[in-house]
C-alpha atoms as a PDB file:
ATOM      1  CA  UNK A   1      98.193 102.821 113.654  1.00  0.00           C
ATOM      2  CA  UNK A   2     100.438 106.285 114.028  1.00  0.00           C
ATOM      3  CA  UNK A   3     101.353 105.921 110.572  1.00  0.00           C
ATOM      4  CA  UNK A   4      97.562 106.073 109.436  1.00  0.00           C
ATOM      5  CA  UNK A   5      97.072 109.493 112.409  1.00  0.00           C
ATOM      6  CA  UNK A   6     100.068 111.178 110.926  1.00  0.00           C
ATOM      7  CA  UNK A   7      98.927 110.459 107.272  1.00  0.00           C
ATOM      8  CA  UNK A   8      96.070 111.998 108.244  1.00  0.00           C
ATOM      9  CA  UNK A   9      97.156 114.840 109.359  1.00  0.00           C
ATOM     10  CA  UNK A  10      99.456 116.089 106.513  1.00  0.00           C
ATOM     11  CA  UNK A  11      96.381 115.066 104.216  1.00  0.00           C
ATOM     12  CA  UNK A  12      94.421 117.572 106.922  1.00  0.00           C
ATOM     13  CA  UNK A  13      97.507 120.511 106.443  1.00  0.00           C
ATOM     14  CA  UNK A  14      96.980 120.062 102.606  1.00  0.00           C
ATOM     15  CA  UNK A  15      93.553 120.518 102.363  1.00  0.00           C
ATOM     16  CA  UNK A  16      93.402 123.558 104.688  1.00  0.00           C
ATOM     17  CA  UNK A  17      96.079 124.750 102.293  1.00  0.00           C
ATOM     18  CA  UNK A  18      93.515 123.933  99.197  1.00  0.00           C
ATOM     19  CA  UNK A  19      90.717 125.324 100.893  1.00  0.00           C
ATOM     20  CA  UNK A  20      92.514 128.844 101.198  1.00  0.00           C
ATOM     21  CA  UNK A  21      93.935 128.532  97.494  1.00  0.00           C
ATOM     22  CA  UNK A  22      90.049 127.713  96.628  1.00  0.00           C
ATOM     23  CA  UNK A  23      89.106 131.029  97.663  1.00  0.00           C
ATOM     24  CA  UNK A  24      92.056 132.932  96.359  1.00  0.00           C
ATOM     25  CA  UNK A  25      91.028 131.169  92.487  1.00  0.00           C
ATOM     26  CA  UNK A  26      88.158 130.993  90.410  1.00  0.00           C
ATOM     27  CA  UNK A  27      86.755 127.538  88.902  1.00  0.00           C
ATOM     28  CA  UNK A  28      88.906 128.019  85.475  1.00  0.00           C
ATOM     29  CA  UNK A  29      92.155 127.949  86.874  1.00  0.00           C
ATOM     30  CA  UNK A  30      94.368 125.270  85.910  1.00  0.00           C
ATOM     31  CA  UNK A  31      95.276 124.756  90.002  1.00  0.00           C
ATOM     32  CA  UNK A  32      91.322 124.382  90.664  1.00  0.00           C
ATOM     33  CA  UNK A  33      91.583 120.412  89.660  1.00  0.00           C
ATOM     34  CA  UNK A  34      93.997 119.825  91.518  1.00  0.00           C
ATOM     35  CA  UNK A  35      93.500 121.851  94.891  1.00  0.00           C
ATOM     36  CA  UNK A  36      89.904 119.987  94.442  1.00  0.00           C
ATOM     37  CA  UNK A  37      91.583 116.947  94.712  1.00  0.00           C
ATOM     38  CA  UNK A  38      93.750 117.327  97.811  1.00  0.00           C
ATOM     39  CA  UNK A  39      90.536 117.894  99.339  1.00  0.00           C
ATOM     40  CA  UNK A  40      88.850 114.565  98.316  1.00  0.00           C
ATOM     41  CA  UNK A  41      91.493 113.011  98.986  1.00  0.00           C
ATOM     42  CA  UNK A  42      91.745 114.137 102.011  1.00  0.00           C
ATOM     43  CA  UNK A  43      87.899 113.412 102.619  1.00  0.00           C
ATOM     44  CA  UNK A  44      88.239 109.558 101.716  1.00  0.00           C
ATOM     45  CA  UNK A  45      91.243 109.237 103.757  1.00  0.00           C
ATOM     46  CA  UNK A  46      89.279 110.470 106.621  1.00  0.00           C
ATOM     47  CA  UNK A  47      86.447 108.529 106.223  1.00  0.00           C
ATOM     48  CA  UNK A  48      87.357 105.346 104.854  1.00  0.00           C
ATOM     49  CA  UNK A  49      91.128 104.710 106.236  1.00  0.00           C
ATOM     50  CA  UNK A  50      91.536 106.665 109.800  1.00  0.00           C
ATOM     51  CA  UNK A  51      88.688 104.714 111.252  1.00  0.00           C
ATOM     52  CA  UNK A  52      90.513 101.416 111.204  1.00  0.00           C
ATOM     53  CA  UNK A  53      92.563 103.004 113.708  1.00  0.00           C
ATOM     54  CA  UNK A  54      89.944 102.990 116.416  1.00  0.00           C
ATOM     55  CA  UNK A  55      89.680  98.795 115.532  1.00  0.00           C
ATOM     56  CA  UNK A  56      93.760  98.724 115.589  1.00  0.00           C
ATOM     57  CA  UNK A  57      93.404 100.311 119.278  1.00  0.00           C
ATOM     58  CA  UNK A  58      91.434  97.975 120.244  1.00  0.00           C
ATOM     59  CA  UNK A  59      93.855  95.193 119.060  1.00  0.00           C
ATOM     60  CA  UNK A  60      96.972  97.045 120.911  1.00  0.00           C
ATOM     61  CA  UNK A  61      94.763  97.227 124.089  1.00  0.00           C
ATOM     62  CA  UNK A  62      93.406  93.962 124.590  1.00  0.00           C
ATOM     63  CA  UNK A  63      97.517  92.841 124.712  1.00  0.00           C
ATOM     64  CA  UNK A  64      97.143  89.357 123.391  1.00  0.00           C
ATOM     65  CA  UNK A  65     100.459  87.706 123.658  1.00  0.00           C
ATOM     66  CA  UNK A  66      99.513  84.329 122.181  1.00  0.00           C
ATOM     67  CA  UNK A  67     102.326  84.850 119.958  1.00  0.00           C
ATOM     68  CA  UNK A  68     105.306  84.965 122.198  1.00  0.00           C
ATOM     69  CA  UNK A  69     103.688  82.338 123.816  1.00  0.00           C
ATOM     70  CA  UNK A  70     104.656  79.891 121.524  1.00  0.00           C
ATOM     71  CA  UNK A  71     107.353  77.791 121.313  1.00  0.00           C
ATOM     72  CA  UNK A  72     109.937  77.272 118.138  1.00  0.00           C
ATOM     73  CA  UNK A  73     108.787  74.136 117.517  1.00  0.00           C
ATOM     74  CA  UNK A  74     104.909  75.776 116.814  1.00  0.00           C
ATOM     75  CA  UNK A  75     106.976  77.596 114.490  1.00  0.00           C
ATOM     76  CA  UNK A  76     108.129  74.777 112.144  1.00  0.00           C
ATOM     77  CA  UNK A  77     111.388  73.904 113.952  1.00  0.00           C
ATOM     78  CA  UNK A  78     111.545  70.319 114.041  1.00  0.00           C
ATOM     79  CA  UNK A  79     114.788  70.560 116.673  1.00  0.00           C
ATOM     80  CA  UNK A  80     113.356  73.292 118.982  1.00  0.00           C
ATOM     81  CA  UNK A  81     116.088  76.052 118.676  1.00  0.00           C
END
């Protein structure tokens, strides 16, 4: 879940770093491609990645602990260590 926030936010740093080279360039520069992209990207990553991390929140804050509930032998240990 941070992972995803802090990918977002360098992905958020580049583009505002695009955006400003965007104005400094016109459309036939050989940068405009790719300062174009950081800002898609960017854009996609915002809208169709960082809002799993409101359903991951969820996940953390409901605390289900079924798994250290179970025993070893749940597991596949036929001796229970």
């Amino acid at each position: 879940m941070f992972s995803e926030v802090i990918v977002a936010w360098n992905l958020l740093e580049a583009a505002c770093i695009a955006l400003r080279r965007l104005d400094e360039i016109d459309a036939g520069h050989p940068d405009h491609a790719f300062y174009s992209g950081k800002l898609k990207t960017a854009r996609y990553f915002v809208h169709n990645v960082l809002p799993r991390v409101a359903c991951m929140r969820e996940i953390v804050r409901r605390g289900d602990d079924s798994c250290v509930q179970a025993g070893s032998a749940e597991f596949g240990d036929a001796e229970g260590l």
